[in-house]
PDB file of N, CA and C in Angstrom:
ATOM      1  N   UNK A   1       0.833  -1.196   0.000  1.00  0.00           N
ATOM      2  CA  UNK A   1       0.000   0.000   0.000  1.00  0.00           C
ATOM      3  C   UNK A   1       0.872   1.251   0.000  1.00  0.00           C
ATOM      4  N   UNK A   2       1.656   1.079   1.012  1.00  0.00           N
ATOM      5  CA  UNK A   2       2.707   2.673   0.915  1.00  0.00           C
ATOM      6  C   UNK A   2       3.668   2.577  -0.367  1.00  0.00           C
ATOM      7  N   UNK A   3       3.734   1.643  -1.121  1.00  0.00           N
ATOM      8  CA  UNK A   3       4.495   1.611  -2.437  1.00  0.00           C
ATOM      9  C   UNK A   3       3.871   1.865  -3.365  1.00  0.00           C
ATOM     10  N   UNK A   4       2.769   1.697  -3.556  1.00  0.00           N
ATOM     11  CA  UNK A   4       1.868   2.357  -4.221  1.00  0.00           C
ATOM     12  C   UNK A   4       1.400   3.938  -4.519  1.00  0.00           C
ATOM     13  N   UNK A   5       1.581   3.964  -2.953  1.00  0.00           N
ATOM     14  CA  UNK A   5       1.012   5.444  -2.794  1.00  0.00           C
ATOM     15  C   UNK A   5       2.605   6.298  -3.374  1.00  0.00           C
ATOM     16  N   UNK A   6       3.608   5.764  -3.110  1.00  0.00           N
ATOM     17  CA  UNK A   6       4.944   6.702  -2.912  1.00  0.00           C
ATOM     18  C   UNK A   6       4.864   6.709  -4.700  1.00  0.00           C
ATOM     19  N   UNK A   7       4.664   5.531  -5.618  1.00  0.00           N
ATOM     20  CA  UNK A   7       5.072   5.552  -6.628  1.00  0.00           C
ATOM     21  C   UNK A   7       3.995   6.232  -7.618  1.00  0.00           C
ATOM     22  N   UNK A   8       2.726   6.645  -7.098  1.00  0.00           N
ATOM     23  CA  UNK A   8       1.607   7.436  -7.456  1.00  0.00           C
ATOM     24  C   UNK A   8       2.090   8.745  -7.325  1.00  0.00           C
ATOM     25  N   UNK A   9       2.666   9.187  -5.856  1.00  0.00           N
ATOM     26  CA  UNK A   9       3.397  10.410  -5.986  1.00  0.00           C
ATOM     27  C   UNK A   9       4.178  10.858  -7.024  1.00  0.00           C
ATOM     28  N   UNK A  10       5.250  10.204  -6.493  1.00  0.00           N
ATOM     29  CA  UNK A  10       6.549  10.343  -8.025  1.00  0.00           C
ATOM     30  C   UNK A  10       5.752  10.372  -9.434  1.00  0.00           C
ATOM     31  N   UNK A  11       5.131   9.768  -9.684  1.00  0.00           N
ATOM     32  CA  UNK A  11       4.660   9.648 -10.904  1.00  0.00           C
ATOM     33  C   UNK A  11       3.486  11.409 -11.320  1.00  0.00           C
ATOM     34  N   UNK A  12       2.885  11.280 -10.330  1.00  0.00           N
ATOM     35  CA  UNK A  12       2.320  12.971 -10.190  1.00  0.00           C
ATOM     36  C   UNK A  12       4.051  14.026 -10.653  1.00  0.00           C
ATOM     37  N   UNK A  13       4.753  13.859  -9.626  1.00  0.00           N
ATOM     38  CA  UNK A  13       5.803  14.876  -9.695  1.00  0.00           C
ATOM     39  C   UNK A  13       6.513  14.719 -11.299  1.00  0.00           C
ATOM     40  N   UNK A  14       6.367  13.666 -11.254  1.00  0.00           N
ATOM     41  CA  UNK A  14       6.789  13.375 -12.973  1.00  0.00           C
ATOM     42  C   UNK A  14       6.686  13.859 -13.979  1.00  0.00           C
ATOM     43  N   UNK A  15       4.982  13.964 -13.670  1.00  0.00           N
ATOM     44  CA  UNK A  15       4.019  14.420 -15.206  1.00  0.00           C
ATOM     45  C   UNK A  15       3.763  16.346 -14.868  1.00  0.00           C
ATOM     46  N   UNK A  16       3.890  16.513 -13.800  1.00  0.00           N
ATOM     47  CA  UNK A  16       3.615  17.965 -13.670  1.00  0.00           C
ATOM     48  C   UNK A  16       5.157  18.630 -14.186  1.00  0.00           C
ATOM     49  N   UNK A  17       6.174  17.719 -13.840  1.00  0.00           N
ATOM     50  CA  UNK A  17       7.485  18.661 -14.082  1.00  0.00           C
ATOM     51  C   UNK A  17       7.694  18.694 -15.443  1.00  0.00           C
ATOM     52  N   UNK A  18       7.077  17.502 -16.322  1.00  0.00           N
ATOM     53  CA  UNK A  18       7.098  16.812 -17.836  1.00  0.00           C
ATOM     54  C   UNK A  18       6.435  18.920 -18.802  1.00  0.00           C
ATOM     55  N   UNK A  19       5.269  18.839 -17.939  1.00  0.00           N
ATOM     56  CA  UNK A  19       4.191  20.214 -18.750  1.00  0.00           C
ATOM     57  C   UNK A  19       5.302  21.428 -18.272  1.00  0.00           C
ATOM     58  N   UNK A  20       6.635  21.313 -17.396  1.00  0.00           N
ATOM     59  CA  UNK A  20       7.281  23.031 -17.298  1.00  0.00           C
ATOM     60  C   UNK A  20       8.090  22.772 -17.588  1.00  0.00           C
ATOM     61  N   UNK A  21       9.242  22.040 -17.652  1.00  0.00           N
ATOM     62  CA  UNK A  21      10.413  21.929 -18.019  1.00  0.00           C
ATOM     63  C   UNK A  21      10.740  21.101 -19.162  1.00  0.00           C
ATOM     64  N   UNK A  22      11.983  21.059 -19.854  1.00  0.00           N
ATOM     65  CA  UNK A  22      12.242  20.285 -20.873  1.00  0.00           C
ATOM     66  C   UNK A  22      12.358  19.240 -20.372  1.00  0.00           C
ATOM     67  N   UNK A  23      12.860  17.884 -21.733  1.00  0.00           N
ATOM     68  CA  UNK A  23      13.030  16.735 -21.707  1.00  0.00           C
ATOM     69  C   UNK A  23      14.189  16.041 -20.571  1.00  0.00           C
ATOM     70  N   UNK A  24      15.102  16.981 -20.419  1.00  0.00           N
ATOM     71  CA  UNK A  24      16.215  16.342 -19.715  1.00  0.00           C
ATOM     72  C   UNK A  24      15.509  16.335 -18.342  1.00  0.00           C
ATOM     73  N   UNK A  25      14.986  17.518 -17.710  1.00  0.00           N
ATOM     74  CA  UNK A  25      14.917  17.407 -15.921  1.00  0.00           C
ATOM     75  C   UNK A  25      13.660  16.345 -16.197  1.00  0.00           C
ATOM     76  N   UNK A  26      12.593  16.245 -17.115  1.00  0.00           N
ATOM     77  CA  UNK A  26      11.738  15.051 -16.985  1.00  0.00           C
ATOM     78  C   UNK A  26      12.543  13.838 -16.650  1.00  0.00           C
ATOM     79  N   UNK A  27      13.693  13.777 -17.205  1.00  0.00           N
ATOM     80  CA  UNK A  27      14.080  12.263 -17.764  1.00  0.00           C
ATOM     81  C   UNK A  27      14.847  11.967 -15.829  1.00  0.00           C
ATOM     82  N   UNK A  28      15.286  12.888 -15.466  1.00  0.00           N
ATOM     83  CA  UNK A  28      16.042  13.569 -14.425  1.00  0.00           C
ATOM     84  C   UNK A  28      15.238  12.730 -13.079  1.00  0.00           C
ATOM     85  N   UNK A  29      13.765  13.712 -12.917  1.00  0.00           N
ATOM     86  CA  UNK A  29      13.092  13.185 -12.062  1.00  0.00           C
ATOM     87  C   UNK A  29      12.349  11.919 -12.478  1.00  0.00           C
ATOM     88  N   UNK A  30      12.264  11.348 -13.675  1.00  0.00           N
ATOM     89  CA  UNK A  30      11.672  10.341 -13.628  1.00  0.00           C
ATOM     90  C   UNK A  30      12.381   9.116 -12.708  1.00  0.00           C
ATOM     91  N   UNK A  31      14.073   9.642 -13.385  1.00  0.00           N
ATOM     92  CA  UNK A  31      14.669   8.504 -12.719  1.00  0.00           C
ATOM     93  C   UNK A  31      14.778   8.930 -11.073  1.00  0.00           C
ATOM     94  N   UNK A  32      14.873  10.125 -10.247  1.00  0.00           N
ATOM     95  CA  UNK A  32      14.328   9.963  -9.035  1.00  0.00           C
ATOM     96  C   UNK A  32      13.785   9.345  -8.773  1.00  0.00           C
ATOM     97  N   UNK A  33      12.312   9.395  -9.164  1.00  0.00           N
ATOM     98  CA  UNK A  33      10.692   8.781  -8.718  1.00  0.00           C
ATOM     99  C   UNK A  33      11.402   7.317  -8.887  1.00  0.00           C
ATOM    100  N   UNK A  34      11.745   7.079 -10.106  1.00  0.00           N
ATOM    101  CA  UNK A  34      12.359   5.184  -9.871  1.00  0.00           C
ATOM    102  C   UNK A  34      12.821   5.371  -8.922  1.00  0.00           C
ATOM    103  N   UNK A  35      14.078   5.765  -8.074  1.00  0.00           N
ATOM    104  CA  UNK A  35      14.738   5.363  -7.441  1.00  0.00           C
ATOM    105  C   UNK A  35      14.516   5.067  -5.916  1.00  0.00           C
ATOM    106  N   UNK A  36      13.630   5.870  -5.546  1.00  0.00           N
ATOM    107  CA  UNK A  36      12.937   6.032  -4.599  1.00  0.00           C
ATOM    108  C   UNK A  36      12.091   4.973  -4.459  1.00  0.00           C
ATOM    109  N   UNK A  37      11.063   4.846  -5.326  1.00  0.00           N
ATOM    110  CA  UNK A  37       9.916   3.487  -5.530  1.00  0.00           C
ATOM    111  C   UNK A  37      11.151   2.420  -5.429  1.00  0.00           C
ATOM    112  N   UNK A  38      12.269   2.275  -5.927  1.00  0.00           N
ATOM    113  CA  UNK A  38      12.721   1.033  -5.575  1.00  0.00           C
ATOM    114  C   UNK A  38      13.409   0.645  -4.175  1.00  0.00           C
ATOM    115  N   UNK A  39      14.031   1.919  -3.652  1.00  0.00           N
ATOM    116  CA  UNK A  39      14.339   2.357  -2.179  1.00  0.00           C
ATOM    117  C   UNK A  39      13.384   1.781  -1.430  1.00  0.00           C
ATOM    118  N   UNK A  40      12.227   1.862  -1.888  1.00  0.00           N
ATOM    119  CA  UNK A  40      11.003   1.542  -0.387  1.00  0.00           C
ATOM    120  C   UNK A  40      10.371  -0.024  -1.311  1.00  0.00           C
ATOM    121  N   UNK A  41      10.750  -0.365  -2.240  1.00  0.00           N
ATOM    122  CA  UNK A  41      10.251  -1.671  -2.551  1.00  0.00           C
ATOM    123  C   UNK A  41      11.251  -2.099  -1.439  1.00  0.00           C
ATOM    124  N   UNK A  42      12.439  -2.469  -1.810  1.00  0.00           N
ATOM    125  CA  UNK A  42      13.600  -2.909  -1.074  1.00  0.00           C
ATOM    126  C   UNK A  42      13.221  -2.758   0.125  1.00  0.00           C
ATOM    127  N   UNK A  43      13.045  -1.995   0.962  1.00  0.00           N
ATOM    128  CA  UNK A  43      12.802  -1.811   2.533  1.00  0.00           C
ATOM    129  C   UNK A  43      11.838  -2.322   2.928  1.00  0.00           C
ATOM    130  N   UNK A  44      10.954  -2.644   1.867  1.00  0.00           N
ATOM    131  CA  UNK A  44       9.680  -3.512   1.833  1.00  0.00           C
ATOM    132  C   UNK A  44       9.595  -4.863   1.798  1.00  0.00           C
ATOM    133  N   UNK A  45      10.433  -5.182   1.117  1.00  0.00           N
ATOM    134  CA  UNK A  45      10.917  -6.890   1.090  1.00  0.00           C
ATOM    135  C   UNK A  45      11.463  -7.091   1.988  1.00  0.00           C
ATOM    136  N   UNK A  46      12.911  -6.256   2.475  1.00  0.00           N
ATOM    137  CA  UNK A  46      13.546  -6.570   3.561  1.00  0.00           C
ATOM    138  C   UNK A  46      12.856  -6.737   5.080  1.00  0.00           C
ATOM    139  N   UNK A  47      12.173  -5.810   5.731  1.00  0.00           N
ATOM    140  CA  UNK A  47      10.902  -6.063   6.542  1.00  0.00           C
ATOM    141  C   UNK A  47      10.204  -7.154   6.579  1.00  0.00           C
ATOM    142  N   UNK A  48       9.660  -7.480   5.551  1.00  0.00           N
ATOM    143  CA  UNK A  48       9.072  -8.525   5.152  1.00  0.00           C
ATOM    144  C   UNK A  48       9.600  -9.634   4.972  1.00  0.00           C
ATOM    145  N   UNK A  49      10.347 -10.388   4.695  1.00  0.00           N
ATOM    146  CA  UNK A  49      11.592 -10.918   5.347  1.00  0.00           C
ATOM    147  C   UNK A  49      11.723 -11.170   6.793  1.00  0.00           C
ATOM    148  N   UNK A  50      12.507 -10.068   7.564  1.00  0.00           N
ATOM    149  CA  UNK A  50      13.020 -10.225   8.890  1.00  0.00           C
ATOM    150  C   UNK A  50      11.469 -10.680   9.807  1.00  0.00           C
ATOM    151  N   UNK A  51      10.111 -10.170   8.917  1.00  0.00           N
ATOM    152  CA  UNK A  51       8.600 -10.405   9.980  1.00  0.00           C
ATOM    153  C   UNK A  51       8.663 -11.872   9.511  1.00  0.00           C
ATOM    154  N   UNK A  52       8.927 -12.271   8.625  1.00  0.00           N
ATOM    155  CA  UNK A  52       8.614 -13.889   8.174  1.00  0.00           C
ATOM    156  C   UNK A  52       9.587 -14.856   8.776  1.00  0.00           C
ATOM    157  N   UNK A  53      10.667 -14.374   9.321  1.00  0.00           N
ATOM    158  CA  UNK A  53      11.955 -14.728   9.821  1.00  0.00           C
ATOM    159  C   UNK A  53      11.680 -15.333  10.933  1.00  0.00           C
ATOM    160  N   UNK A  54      10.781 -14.510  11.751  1.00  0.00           N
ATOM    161  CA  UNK A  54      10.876 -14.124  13.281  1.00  0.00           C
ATOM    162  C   UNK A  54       9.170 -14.947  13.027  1.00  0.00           C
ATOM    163  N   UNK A  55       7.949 -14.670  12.466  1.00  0.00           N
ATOM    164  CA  UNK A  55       6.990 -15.930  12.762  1.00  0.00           C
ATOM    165  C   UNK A  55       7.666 -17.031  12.095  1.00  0.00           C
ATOM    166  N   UNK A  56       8.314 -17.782  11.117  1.00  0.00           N
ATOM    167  CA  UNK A  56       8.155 -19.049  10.806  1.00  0.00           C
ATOM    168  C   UNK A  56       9.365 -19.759  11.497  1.00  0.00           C
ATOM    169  N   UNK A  57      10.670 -19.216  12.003  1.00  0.00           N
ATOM    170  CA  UNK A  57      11.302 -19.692  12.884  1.00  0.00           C
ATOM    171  C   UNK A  57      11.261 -19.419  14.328  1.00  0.00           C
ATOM    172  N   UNK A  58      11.553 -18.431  15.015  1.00  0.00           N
ATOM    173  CA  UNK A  58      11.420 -18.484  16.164  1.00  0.00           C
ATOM    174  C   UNK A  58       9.671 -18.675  16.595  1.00  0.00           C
ATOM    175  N   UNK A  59       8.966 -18.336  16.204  1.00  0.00           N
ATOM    176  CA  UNK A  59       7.398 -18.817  16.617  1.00  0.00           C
ATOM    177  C   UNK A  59       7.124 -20.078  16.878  1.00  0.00           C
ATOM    178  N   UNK A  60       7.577 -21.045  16.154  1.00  0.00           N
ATOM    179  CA  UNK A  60       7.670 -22.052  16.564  1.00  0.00           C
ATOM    180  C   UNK A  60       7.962 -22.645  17.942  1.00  0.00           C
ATOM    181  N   UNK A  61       9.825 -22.301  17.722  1.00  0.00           N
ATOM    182  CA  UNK A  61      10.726 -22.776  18.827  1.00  0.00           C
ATOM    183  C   UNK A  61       9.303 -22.522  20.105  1.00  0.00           C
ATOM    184  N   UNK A  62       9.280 -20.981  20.062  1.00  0.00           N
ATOM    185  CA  UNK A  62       8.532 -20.389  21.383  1.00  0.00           C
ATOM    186  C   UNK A  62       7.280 -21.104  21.552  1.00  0.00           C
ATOM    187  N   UNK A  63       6.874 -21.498  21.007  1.00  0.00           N
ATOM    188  CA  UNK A  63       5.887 -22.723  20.597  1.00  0.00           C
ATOM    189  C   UNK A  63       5.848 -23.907  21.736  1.00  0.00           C
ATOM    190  N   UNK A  64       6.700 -24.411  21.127  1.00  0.00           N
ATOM    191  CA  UNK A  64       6.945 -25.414  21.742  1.00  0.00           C
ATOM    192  C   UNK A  64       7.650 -25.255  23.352  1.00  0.00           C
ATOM    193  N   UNK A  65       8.948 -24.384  23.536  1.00  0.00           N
ATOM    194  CA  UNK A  65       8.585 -23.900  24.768  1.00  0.00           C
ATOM    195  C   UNK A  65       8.084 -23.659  25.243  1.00  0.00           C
ATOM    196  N   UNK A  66       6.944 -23.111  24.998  1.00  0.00           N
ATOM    197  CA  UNK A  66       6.185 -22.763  26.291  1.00  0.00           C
ATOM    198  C   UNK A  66       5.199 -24.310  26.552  1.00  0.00           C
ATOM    199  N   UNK A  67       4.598 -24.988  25.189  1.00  0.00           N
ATOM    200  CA  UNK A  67       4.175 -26.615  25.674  1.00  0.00           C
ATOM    201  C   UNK A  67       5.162 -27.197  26.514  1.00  0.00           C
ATOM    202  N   UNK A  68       6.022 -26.920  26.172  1.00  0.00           N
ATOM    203  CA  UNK A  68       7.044 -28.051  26.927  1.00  0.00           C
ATOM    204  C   UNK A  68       7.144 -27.656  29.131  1.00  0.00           C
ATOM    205  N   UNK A  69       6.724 -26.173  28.910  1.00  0.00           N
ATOM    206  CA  UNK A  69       6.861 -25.560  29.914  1.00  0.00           C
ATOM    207  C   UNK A  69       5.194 -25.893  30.788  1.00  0.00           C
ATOM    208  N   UNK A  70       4.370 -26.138  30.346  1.00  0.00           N
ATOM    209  CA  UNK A  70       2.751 -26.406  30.409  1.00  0.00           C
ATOM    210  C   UNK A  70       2.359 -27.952  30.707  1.00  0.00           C
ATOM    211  N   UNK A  71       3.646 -28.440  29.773  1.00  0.00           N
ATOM    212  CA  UNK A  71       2.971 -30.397  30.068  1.00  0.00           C
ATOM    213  C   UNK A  71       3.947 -30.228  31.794  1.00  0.00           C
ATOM    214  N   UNK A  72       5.364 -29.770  31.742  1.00  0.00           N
ATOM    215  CA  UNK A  72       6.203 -29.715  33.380  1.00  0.00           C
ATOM    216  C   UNK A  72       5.234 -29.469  34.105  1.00  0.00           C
ATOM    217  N   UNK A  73       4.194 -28.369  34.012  1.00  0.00           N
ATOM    218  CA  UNK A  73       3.066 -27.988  35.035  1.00  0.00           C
ATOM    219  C   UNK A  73       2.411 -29.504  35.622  1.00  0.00           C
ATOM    220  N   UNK A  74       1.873 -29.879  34.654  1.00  0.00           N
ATOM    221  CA  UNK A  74       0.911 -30.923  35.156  1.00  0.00           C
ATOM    222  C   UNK A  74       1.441 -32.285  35.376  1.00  0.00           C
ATOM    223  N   UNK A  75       2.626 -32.441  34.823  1.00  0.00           N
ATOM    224  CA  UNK A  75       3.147 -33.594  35.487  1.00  0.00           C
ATOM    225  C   UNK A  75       3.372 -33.476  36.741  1.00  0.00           C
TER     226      UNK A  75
END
């Protein structure tokens, strides 16, 4: 959702700078607006990543610790 929105921006700043200035600062900020949209893709995967990291391995472990800590109770 926020990659969306950031690359909707850029793309606004794009087309408004496209109608005042010549071809070069278009070409200029276009490649900003890329660079940026790929800046926060990247930070986006990476996040996403370290959250998938942390539920599909350690969630587990903790998982099971704490069963293991619950069956000690009642024995």
């Amino acid at each position: 959702m926020f990659i969306s929105v950031v690359f909707a921006v850029c793309l606004f700043i794009y087309l408004s700078f496209c109608f005042y200035f010549c071809s070069r600062v278009c070409d200029f900020v276009l490649f900003v607006c890329l660079y940026v949209y790929f800046i926060t893709l990247y930070i986006y995967i990476y996040i996403y990543f370290i959250i998938y990291e942390n539920i599909c391995v350690l969630l587990p472990s903790l998982l099971q610790r704490s069963i293991l800590f619950l069956s000690q109770l009642y024995i």
